[in-house]
PDB file of N, CA and C in Angstrom:
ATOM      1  N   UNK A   1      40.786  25.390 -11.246  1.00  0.00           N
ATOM      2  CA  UNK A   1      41.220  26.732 -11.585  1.00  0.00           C
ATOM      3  C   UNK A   1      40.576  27.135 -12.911  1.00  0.00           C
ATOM      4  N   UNK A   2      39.936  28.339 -13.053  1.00  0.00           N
ATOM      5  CA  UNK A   2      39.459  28.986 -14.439  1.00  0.00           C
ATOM      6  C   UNK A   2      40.434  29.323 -15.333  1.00  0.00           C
ATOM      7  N   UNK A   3      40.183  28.686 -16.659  1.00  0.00           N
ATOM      8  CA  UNK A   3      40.489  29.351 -17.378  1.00  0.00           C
ATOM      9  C   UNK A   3      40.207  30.690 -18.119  1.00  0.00           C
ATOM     10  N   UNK A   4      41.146  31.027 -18.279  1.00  0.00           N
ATOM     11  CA  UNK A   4      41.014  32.483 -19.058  1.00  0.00           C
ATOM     12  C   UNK A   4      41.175  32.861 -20.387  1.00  0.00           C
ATOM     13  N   UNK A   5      40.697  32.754 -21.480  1.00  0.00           N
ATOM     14  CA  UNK A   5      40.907  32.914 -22.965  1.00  0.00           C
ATOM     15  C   UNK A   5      41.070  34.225 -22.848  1.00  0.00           C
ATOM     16  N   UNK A   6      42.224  35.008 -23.738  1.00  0.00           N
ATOM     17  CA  UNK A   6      42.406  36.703 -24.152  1.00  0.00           C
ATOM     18  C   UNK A   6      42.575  36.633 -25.886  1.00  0.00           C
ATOM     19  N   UNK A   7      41.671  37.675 -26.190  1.00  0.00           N
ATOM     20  CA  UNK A   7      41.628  37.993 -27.357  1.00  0.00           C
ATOM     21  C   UNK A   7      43.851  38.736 -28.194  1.00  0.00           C
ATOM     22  N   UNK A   8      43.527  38.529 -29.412  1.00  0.00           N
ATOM     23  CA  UNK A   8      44.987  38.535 -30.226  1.00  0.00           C
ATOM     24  C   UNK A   8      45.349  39.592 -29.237  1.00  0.00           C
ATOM     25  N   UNK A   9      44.526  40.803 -29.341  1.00  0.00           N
ATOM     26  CA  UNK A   9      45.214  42.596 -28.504  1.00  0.00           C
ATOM     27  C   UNK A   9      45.457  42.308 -26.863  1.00  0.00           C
ATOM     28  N   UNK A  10      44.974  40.887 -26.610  1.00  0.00           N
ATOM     29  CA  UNK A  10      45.515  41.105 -25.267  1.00  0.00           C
ATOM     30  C   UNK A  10      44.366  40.848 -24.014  1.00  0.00           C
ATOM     31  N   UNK A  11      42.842  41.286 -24.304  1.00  0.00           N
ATOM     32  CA  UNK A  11      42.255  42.037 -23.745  1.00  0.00           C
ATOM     33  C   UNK A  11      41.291  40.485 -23.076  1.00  0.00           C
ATOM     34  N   UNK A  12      40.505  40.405 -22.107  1.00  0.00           N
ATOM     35  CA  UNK A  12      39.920  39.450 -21.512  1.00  0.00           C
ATOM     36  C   UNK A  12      38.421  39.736 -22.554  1.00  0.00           C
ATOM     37  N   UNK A  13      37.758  38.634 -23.188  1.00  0.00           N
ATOM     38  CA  UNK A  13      36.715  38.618 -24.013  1.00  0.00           C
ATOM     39  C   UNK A  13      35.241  38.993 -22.796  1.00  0.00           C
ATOM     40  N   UNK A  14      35.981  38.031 -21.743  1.00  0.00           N
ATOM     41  CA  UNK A  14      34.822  38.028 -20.497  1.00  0.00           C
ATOM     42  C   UNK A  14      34.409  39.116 -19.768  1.00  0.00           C
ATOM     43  N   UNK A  15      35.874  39.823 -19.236  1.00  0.00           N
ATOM     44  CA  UNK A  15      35.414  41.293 -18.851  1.00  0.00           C
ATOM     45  C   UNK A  15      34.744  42.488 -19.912  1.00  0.00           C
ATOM     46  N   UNK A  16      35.180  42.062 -21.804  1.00  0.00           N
ATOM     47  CA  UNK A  16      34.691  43.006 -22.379  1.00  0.00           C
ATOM     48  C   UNK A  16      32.829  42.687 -22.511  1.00  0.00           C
ATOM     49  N   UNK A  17      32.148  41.587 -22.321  1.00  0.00           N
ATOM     50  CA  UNK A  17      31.098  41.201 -22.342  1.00  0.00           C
ATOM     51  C   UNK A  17      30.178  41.179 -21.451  1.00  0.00           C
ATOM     52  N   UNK A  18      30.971  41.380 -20.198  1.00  0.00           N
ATOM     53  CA  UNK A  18      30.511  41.952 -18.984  1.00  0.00           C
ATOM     54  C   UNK A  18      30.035  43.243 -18.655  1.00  0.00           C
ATOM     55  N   UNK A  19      30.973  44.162 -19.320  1.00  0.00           N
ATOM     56  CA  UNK A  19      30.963  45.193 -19.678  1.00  0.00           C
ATOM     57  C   UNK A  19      29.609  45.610 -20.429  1.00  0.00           C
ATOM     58  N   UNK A  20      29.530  44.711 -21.456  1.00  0.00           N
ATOM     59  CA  UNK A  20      28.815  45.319 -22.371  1.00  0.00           C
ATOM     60  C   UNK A  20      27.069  45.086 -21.961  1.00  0.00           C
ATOM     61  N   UNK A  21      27.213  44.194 -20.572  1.00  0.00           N
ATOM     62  CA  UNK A  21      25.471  43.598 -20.131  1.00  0.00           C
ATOM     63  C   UNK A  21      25.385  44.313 -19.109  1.00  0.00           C
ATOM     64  N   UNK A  22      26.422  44.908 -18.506  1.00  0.00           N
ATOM     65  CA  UNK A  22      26.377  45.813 -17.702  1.00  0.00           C
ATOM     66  C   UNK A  22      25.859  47.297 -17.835  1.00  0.00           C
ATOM     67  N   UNK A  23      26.330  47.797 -19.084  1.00  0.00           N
ATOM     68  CA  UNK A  23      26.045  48.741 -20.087  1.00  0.00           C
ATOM     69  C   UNK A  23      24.470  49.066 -20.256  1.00  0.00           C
ATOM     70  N   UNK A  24      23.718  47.848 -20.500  1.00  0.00           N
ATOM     71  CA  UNK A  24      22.377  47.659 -20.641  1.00  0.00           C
ATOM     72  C   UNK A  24      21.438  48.616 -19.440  1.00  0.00           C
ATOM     73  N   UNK A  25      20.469  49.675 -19.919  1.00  0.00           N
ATOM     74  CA  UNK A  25      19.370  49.760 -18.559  1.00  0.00           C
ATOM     75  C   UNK A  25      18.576  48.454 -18.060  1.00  0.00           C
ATOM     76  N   UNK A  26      18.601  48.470 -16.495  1.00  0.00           N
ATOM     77  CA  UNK A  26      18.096  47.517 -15.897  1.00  0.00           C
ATOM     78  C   UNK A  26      16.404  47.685 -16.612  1.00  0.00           C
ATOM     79  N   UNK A  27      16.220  46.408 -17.005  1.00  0.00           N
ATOM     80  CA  UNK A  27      14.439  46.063 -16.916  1.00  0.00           C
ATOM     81  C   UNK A  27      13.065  46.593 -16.233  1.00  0.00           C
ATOM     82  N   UNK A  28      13.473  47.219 -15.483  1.00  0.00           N
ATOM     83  CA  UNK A  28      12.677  48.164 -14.738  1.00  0.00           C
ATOM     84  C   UNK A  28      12.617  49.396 -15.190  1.00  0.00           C
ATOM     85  N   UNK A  29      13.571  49.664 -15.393  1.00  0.00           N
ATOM     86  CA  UNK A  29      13.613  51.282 -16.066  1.00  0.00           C
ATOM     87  C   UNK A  29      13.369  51.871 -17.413  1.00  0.00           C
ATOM     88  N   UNK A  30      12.965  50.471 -18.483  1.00  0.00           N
ATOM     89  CA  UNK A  30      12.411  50.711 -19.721  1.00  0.00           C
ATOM     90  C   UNK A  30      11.402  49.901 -19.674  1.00  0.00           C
ATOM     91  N   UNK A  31      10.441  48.940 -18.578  1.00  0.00           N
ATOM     92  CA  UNK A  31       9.653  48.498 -18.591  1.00  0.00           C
ATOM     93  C   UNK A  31       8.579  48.897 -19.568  1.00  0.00           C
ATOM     94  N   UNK A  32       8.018  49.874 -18.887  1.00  0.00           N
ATOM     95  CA  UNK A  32       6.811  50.811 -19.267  1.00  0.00           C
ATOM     96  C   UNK A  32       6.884  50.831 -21.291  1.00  0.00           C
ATOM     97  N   UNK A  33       8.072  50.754 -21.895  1.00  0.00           N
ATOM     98  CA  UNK A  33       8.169  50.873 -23.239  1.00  0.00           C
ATOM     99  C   UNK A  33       8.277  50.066 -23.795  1.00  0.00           C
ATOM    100  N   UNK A  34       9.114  48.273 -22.866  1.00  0.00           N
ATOM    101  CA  UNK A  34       8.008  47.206 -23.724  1.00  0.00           C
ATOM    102  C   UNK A  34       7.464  46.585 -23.544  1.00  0.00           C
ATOM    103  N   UNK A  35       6.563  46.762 -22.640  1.00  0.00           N
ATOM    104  CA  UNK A  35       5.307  46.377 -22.231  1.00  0.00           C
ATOM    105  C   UNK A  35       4.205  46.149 -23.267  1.00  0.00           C
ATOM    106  N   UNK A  36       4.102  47.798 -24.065  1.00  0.00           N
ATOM    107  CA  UNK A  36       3.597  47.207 -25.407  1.00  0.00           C
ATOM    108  C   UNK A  36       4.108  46.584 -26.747  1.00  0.00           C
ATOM    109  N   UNK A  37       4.973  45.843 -26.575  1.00  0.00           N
ATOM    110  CA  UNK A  37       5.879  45.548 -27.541  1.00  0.00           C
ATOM    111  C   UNK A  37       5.484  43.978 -27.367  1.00  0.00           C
ATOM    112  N   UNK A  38       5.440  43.312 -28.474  1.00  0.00           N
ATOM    113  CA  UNK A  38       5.508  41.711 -29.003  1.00  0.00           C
ATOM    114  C   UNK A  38       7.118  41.314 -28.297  1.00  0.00           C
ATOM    115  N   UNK A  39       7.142  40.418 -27.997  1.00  0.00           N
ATOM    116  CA  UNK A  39       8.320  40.341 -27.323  1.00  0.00           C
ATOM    117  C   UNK A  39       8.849  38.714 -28.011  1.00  0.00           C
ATOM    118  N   UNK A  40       9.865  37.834 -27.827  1.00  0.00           N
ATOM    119  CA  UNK A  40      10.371  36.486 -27.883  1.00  0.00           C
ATOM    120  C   UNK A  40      11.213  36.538 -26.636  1.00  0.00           C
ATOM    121  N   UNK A  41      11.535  35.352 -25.823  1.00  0.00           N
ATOM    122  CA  UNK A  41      12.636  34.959 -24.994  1.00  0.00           C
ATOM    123  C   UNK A  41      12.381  33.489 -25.560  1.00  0.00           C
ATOM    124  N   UNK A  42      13.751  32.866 -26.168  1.00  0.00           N
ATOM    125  CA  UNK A  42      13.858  31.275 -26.108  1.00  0.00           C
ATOM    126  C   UNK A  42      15.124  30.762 -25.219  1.00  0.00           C
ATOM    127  N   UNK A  43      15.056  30.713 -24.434  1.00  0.00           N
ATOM    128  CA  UNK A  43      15.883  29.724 -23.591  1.00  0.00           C
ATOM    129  C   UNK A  43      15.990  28.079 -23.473  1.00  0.00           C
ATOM    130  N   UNK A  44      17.081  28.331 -23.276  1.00  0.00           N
ATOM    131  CA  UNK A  44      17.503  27.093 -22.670  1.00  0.00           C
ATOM    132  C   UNK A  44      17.693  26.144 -21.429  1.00  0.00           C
ATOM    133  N   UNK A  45      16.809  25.376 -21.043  1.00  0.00           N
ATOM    134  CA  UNK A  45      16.686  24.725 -19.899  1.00  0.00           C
ATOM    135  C   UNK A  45      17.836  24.094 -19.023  1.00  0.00           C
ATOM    136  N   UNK A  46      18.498  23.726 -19.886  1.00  0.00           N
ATOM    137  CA  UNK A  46      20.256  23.320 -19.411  1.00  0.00           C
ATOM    138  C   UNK A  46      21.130  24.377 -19.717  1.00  0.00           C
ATOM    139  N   UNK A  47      20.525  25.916 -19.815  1.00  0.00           N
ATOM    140  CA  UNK A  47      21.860  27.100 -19.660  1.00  0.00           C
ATOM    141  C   UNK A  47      22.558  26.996 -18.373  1.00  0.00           C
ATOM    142  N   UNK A  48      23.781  26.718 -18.229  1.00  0.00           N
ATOM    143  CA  UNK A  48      24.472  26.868 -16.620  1.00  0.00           C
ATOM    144  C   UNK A  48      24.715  28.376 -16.660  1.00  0.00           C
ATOM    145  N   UNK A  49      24.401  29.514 -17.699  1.00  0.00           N
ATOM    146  CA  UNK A  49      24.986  30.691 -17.186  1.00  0.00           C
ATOM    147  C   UNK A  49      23.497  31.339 -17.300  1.00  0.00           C
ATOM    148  N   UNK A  50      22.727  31.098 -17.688  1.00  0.00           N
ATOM    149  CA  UNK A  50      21.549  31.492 -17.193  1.00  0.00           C
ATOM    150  C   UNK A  50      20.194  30.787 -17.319  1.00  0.00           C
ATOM    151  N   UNK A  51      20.260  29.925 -16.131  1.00  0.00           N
ATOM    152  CA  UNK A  51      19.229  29.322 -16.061  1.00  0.00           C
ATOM    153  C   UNK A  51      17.663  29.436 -16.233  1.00  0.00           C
ATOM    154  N   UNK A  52      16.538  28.774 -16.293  1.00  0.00           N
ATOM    155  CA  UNK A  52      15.862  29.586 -16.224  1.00  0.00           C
ATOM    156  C   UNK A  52      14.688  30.291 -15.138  1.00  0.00           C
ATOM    157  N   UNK A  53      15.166  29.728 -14.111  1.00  0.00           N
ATOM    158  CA  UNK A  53      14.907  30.712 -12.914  1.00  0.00           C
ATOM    159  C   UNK A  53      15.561  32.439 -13.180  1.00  0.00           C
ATOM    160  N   UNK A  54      16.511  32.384 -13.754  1.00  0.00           N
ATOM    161  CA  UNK A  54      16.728  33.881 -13.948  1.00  0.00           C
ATOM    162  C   UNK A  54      15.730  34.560 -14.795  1.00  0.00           C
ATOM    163  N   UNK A  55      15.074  34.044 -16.032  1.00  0.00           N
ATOM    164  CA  UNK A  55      14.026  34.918 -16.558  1.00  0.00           C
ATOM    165  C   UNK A  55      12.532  34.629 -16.008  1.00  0.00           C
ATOM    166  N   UNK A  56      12.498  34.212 -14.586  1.00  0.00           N
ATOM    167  CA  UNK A  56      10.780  33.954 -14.047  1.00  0.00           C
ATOM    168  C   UNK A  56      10.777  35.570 -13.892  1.00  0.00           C
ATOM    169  N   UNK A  57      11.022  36.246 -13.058  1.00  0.00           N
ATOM    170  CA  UNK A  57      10.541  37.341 -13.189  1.00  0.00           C
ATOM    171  C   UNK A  57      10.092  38.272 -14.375  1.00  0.00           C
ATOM    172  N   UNK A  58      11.322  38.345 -14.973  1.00  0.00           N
ATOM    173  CA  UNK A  58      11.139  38.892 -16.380  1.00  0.00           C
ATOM    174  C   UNK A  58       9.984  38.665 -17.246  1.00  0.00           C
ATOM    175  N   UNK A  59       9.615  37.546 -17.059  1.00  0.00           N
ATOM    176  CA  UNK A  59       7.871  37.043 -17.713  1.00  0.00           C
ATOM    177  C   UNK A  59       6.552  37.097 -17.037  1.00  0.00           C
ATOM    178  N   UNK A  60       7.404  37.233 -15.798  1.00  0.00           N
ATOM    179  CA  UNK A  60       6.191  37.519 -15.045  1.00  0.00           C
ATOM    180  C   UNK A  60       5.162  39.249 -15.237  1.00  0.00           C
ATOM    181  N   UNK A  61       7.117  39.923 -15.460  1.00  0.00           N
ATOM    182  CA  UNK A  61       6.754  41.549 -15.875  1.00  0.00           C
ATOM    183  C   UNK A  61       5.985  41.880 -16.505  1.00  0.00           C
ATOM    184  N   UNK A  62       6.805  41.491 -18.165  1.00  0.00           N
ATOM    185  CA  UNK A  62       6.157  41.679 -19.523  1.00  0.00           C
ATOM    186  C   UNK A  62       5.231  41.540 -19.863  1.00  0.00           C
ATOM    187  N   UNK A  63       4.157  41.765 -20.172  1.00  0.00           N
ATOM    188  CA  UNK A  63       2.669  41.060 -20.480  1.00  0.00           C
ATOM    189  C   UNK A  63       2.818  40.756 -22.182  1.00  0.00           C
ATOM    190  N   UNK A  64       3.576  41.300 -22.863  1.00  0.00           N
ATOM    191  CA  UNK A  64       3.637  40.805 -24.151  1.00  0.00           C
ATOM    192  C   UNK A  64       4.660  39.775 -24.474  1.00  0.00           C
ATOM    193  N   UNK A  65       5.433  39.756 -23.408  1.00  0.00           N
ATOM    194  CA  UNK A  65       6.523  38.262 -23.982  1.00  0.00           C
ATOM    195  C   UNK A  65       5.979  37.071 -24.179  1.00  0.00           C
ATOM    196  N   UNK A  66       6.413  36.248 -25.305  1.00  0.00           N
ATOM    197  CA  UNK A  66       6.201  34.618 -24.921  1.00  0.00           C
ATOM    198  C   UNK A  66       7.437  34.074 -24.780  1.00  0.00           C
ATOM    199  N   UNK A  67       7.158  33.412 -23.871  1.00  0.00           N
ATOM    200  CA  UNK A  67       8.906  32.304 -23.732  1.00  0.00           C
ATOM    201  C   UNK A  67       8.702  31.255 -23.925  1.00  0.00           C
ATOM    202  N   UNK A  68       9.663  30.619 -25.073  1.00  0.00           N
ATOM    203  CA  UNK A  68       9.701  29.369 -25.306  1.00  0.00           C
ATOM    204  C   UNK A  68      11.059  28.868 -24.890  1.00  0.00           C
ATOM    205  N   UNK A  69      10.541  27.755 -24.156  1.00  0.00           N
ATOM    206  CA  UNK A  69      11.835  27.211 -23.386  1.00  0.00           C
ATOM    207  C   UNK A  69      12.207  25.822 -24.283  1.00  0.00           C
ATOM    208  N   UNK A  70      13.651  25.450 -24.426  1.00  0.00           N
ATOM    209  CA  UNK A  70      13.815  23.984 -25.180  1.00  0.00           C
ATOM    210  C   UNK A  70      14.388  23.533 -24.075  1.00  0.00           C
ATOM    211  N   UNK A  71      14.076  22.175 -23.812  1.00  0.00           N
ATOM    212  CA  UNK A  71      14.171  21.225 -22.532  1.00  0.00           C
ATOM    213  C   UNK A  71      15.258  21.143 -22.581  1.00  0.00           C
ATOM    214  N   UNK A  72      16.194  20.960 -23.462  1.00  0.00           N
ATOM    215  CA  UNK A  72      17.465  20.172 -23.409  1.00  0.00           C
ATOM    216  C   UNK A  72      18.701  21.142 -23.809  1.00  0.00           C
ATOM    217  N   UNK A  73      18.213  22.394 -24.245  1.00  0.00           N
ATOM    218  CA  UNK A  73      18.734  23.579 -24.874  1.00  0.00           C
ATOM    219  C   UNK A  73      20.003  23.706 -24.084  1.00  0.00           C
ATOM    220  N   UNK A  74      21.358  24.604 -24.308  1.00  0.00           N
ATOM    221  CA  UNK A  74      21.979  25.014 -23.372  1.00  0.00           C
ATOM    222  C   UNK A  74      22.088  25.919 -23.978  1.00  0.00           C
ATOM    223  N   UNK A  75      23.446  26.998 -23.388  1.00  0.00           N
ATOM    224  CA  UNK A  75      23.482  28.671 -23.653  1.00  0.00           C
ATOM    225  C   UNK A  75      23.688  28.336 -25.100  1.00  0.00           C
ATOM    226  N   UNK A  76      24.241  27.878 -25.699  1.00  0.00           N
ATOM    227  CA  UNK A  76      24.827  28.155 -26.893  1.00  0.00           C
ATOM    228  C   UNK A  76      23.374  27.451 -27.568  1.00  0.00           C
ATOM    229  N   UNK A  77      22.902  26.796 -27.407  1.00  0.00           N
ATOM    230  CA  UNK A  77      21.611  25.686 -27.867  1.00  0.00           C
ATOM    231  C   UNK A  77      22.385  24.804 -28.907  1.00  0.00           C
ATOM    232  N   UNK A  78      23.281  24.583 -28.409  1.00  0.00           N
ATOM    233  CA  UNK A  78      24.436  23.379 -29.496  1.00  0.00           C
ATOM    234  C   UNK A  78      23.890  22.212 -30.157  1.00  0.00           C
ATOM    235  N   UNK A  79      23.046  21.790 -29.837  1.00  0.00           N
ATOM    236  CA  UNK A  79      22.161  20.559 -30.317  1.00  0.00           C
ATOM    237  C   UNK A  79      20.930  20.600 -30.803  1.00  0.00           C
ATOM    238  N   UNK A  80      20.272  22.454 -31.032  1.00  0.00           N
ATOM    239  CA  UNK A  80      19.033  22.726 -30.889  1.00  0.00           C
ATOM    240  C   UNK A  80      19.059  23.871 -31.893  1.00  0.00           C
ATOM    241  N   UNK A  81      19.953  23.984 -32.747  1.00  0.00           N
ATOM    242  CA  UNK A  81      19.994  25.529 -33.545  1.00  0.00           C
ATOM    243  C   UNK A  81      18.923  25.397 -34.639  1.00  0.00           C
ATOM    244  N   UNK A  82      18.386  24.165 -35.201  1.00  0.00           N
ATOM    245  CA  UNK A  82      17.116  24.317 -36.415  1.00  0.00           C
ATOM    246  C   UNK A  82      15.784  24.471 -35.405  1.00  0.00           C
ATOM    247  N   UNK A  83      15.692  23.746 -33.994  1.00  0.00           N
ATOM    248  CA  UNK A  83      14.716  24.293 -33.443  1.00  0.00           C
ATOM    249  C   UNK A  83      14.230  25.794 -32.937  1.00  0.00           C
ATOM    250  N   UNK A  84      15.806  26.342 -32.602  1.00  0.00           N
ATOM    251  CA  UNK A  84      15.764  27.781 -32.182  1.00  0.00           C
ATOM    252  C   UNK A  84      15.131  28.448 -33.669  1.00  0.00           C
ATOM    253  N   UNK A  85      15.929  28.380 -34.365  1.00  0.00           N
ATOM    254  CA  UNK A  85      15.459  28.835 -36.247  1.00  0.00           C
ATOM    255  C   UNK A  85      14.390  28.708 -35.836  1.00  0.00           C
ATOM    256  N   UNK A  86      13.774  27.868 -35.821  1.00  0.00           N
ATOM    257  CA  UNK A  86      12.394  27.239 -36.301  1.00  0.00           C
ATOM    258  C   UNK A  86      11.261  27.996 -35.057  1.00  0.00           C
ATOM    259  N   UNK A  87      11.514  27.979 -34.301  1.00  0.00           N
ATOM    260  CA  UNK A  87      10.887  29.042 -32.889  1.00  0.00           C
ATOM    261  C   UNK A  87      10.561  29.863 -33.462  1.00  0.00           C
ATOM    262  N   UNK A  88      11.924  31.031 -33.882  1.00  0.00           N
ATOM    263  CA  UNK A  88      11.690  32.234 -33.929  1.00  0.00           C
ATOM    264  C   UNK A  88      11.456  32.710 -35.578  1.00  0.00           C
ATOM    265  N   UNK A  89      11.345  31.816 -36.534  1.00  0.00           N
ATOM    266  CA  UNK A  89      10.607  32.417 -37.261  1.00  0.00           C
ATOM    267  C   UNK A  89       9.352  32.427 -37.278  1.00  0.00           C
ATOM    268  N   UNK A  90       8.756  30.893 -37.132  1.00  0.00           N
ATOM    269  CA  UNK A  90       7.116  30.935 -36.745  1.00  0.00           C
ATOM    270  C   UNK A  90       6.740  31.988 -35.902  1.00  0.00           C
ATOM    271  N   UNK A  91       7.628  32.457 -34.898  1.00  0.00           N
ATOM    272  CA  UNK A  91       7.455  33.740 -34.213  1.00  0.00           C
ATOM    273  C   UNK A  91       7.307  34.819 -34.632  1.00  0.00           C
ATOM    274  N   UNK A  92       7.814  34.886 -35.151  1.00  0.00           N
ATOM    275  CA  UNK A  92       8.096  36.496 -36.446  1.00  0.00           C
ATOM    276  C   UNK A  92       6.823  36.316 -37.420  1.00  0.00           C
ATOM    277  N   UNK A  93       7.043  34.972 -38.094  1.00  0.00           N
ATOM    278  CA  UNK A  93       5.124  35.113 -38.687  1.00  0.00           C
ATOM    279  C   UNK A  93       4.060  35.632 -38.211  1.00  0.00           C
ATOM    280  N   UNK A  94       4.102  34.939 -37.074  1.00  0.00           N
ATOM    281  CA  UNK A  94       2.774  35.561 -35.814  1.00  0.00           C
ATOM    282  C   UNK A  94       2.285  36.583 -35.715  1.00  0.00           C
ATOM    283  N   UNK A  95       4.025  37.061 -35.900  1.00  0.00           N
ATOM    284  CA  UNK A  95       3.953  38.284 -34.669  1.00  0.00           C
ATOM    285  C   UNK A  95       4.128  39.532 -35.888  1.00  0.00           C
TER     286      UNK A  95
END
């Protein structure tokens, strides 16, 4: 059975976050605007909530993304946060 954490007011954290990715225009429909844009995706190879079969397409789209994947990473990258640091600033130098 799932558990359910609710914030002090009451409210489900999960449905408000759902909400809020839901909120987002789909990838297709702002394509065209960052296409020319420098992009980052770092994922995590052991995300169970989003693996990374979910961003093959997405890289396939973009022509300016780089994705750096950490092998052992998960959603939170709990074991991997000076490597994530460390990704995305050399990234930001680059870029």
């Amino acid at each position: 059975m799932p558990c359910t954490t609710f914030n002090r007011d009451g409210a489900d954290p999960g449905a408000e976050l759902k909400a809020q990715w839901e909120s987002f225009p789909p990838i297709h429909k702002i394509q065209a605007e960052l296409d020319a844009r420098p992009m980052l995706l770092i994922t995590g190879d052991r995300d169970e909530l989003f693996p990374p079969s979910h961003y093959e397409s997405l890289a396939a789209e973009l022509a300016e993304l780089t994705w750096k994947r950490i092998a052992d990473g998960d959603h939170l990258f709990s074991l991997h946060r000076k490597q994530l640091v460390k990704i995305a600033v050399d990234w930001l130098l680059e870029n």
